[in-house]
Protein backbone atom coordinates (compact mmCIF):
# COMPACT_ATOMS: atom_id res chain seq x y z
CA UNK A 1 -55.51 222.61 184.16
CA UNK A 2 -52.90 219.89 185.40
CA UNK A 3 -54.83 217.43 183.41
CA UNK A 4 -54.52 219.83 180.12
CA UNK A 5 -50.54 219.57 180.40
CA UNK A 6 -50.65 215.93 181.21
CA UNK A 7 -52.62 215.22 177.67
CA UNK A 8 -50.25 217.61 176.07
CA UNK A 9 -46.85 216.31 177.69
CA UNK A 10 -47.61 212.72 177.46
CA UNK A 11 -47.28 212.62 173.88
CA UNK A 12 -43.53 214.13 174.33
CA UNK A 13 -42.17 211.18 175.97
CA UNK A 14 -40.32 208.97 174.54
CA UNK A 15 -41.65 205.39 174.45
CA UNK A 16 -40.21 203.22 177.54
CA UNK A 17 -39.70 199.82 175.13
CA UNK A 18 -36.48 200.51 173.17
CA UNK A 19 -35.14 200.58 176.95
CA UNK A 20 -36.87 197.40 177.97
CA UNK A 21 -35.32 195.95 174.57
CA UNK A 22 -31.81 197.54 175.41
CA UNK A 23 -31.46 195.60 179.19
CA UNK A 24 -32.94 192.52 177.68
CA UNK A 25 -30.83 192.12 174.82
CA UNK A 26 -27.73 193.33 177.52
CA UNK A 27 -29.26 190.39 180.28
CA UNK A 28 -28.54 187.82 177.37
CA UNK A 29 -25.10 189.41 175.49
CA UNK A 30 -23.62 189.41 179.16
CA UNK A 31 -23.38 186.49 180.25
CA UNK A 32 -21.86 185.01 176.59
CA UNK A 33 -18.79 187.59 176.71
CA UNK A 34 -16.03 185.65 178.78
CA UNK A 35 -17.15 181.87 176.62
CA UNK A 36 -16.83 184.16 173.58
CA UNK A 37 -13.13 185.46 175.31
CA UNK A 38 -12.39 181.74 175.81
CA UNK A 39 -13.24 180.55 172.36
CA UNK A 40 -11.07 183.07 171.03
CA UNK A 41 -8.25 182.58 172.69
CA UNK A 42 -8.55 178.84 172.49
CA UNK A 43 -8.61 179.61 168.35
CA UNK A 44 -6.25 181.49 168.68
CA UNK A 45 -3.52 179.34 170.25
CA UNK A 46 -4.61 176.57 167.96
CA UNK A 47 -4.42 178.70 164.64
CA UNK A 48 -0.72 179.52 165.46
CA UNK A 49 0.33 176.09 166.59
CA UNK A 50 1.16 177.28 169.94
CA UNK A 51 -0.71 174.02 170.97
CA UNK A 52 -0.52 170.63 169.72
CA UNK A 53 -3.93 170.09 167.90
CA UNK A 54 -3.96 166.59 167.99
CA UNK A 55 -4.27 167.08 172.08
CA UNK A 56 -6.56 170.56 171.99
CA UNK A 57 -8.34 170.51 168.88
CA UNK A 58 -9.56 174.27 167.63
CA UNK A 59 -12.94 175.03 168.24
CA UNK A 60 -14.03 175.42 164.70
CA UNK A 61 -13.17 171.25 164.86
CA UNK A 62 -14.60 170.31 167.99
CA UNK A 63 -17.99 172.32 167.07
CA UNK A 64 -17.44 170.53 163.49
CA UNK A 65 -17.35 167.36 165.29
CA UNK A 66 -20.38 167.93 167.48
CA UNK A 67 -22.17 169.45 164.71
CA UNK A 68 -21.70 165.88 162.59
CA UNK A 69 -22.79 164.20 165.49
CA UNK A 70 -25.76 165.94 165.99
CA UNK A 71 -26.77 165.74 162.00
CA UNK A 72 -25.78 162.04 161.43
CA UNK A 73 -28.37 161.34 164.66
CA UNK A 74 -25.71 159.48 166.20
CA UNK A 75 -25.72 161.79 169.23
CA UNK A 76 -29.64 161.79 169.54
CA UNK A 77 -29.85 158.44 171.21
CA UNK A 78 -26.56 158.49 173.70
CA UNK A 79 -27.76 162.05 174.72
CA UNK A 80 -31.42 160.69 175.56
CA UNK A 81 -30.36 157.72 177.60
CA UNK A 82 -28.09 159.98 180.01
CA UNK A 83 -31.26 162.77 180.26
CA UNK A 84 -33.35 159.46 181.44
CA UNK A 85 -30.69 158.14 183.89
CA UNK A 86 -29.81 161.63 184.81
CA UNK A 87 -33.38 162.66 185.43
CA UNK A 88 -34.31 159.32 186.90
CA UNK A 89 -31.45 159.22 189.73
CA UNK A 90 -32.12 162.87 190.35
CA UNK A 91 -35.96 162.47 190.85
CA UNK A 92 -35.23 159.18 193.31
CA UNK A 93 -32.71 160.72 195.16
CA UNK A 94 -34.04 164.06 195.69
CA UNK A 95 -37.46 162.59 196.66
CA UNK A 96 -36.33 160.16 199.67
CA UNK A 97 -33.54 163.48 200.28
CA UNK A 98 -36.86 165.36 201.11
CA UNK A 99 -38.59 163.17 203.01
CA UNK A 100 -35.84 162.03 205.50
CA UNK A 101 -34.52 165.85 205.01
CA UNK A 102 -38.50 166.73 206.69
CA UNK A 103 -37.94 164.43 209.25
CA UNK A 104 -34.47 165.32 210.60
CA UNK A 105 -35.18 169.18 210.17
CA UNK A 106 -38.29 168.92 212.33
CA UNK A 107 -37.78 166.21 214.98
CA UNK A 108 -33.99 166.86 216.98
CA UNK A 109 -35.09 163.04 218.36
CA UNK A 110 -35.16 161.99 214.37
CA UNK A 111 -31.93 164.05 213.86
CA UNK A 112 -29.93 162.46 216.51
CA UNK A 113 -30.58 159.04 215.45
CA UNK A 114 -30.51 159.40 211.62
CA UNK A 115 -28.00 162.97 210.95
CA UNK A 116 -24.78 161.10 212.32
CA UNK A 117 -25.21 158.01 210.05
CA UNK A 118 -26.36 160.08 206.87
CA UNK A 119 -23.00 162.43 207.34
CA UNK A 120 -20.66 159.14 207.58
CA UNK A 121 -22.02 157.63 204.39
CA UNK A 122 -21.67 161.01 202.77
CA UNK A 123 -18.16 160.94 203.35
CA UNK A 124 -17.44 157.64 201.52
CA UNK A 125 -15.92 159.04 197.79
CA UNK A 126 -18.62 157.73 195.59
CA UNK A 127 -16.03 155.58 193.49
CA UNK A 128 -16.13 153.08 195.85
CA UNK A 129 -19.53 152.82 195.83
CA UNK A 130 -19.33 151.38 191.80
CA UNK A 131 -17.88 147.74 192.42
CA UNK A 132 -20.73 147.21 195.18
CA UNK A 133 -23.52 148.65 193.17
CA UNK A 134 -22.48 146.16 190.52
CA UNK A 135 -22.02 143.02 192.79
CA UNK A 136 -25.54 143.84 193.87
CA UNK A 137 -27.40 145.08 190.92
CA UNK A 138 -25.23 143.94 187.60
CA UNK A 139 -24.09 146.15 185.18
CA UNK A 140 -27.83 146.93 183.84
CA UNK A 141 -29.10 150.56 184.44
CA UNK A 142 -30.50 149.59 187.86
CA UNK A 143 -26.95 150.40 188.90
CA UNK A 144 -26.46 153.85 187.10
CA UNK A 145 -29.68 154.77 188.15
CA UNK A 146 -28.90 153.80 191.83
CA UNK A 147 -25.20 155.62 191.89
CA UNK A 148 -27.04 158.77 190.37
CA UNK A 149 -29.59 159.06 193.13
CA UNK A 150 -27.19 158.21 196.01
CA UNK A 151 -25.04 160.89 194.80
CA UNK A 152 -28.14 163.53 194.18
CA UNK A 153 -29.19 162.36 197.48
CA UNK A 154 -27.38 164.50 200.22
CA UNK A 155 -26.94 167.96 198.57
CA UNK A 156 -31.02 168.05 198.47
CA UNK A 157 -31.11 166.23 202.06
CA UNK A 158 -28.58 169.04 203.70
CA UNK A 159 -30.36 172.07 202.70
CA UNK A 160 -33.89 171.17 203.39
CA UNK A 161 -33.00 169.68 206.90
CA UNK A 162 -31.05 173.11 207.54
CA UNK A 163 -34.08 175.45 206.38
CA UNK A 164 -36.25 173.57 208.50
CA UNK A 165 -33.92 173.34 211.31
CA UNK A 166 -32.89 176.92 211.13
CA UNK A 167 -36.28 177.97 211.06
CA UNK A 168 -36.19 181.44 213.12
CA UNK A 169 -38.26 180.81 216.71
CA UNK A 170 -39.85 183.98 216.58
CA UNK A 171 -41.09 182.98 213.56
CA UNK A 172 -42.63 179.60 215.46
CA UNK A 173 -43.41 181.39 218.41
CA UNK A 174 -45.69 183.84 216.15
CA UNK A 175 -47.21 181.03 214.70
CA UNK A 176 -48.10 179.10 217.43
CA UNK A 177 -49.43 182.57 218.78
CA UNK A 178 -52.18 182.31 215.80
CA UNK A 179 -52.95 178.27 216.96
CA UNK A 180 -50.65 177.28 214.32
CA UNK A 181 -49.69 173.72 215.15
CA UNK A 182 -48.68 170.32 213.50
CA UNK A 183 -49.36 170.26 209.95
CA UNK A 184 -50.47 173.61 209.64
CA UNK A 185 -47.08 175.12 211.91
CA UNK A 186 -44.82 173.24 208.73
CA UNK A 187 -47.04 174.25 205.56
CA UNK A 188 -47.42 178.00 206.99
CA UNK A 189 -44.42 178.63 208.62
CA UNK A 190 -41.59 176.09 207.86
CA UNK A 191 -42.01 175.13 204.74
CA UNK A 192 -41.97 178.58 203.38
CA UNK A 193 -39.03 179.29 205.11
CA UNK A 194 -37.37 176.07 204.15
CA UNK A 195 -38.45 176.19 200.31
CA UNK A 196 -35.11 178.70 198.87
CA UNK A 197 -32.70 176.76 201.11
CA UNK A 198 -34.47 173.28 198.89
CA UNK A 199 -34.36 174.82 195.37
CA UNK A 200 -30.50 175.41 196.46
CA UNK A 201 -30.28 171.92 197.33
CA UNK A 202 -32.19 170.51 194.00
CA UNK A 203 -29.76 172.72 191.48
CA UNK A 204 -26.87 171.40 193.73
CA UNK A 205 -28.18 167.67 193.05
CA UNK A 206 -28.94 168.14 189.67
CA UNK A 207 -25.06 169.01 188.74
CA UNK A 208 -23.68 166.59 190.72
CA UNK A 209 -26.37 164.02 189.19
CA UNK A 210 -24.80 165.34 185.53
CA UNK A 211 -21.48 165.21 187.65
CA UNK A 212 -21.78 161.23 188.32
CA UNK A 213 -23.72 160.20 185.55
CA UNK A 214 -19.71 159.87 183.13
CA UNK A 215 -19.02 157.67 185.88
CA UNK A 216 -22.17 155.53 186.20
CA UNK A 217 -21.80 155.17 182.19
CA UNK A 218 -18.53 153.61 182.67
CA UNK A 219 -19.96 150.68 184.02
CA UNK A 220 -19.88 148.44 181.17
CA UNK A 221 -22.28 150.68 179.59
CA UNK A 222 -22.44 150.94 175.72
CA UNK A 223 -24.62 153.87 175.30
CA UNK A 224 -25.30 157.34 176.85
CA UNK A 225 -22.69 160.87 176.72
CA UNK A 226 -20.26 158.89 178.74
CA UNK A 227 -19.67 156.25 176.41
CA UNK A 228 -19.51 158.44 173.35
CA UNK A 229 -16.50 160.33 175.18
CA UNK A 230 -14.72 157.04 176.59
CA UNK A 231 -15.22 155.88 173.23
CA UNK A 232 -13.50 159.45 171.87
CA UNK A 233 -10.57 159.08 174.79
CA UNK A 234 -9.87 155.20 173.06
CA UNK A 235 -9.73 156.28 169.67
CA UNK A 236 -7.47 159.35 170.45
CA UNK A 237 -9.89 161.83 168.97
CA UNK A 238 -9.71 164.67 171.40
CA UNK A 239 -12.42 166.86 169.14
CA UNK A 240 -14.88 164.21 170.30
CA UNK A 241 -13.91 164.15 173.92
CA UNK A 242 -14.23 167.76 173.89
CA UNK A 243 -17.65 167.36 171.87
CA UNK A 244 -19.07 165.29 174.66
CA UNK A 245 -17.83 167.75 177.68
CA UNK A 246 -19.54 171.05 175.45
CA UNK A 247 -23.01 168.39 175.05
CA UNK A 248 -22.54 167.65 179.39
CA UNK A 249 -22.06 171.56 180.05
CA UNK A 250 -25.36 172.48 177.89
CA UNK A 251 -27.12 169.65 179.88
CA UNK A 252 -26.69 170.62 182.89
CA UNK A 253 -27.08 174.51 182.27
CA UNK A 254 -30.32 173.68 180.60
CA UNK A 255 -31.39 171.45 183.84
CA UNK A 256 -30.30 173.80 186.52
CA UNK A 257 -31.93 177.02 184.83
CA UNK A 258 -35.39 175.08 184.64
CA UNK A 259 -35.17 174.56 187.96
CA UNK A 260 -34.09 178.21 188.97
CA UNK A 261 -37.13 179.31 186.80
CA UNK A 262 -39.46 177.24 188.54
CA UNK A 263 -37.95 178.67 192.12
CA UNK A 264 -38.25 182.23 191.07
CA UNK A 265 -42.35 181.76 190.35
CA UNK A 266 -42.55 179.35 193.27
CA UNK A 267 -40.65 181.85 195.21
CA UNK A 268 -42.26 185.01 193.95
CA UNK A 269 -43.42 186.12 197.07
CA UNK A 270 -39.80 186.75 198.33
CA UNK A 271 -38.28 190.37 198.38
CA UNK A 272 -34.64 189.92 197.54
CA UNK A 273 -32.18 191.79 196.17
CA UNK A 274 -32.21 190.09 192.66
CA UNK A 275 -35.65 191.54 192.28
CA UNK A 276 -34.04 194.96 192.22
């Protein structure tokens, strides 16, 4: 009998996709209300003058600007070089961050001899860092590339070396309980502990990599976002500058929501509260 009311309710229901298509078109409108706010205010106070447009261009120009860029291909080029630098200094940085971030998150002996240097050299402001970089590698991309990675470098290097450090000892003790030790102790128990506290690192890297890369392309560089927005600040067009900071923003949104995809399936075993 319970089955006969099923067959006839079910029918009745109403379909569960137009909801599913309601939250997903909501999850993307969301998030482009307050830049939509922005833009209109900032056309606003450039429509009636309130601002001098020759310093804040509207953004009907700057878009107009970027949109000529983009068309003529002139942008095409600069905006590849600074993905390769970009991606280059973020991949060498971020690599040797997770090795040496391994070694001083499992050995104390390690961390005592290499932590204390690591945290002085982080505090040197990386500007001084540019003249040596040159004096040692030239003005070629060797030295971009270098700056980038140093840079990248310690945000990757201080999360992993906390996650593995922070591990919880029950956790250990559990593990060793089940013969877990050496290799097998870090890929079952620390590493997946460590993992979110290294995807937090990476996105960290990755916009200060986009972050550092304007001032690595200032050094005597004549390609690349940078240089297109130098080049803007010389010639006194501001809609170009401005052109240059929207192309840097969509970079790195772009990069650090790749890698926030590839956490969430790497990470898909986790039972967090933005699964709800």
């Amino acid at each position: 009998m319970s089955e006969l009311i099923l067959k006839l309710v079910r029918p009745l229901a109403a379909p569960a996709w137009p909801y599913a298509l309601a939250h997903r078109a909501a999850a993307i409108v969301r998030p482009l209300i307050f830049p939509a706010l922005i833009l209109a205010v900032w056309q606003g106070l450039g429509s009636f003058s309130l601002i001098d447009p020759v310093l804040l261009p509207t953004p009907t120009k700057v878009l107009g600007a970027l949109y000529e860029m983009v068309i003529s291909g002139y942008l095409n080029p600069h905006l590849a070089i600074s993905f390769q630098r970009v991606l280059l200094g973020f991949a060498a940085g971020s690599a040797v961050a997770i090795v040496i971030g391994a070694l001083t998150g499992y050995s104390t002996w390690w961390r005592s001899i290499i932590d204390p240097t690591i945290h002085a050299i982080r505090t040197i402001p990386g500007l001084a860092w540019i003249p040596m970089f040159i004096l040692w590698l030239g003005i070629d991309e060797g030295s971009k590339v270098v700056l980038i990675a140093k840079a990248s470098f310690f945000p990757t290097y201080l999360n992993f070396m906390s996650g593995i450090a922070r591990a919880d000892r029950k956790l250990i003790e559990v593990g060793q309980v089940y013969r877990l030790r050496g290799v097998r102790l870090i890929t079952k128990v620390l590493l997946p502990h460590s993992l979110p506290f290294l995807f937090v690192g990476l996105r960290q890297s990755m916009g200060v990599a986009w972050l550092v890369v304007v001032a690595a392309e200032l050094m005597g560089a004549s390609s690349g976002i940078g240089y297109v927005l130098l080049d803007g600040e010389m010639t006194g067009r501001a809609q170009i500058v401005m052109a240059c900071m929207i192309v840097f923003a969509l970079c790195g949104k772009t990069t650090d929501l790749i890698i926030a995809r590839i956490a969430q399936r790497v990470l898909s075993w986790q039972d967090t509260v933005e699964k709800e």
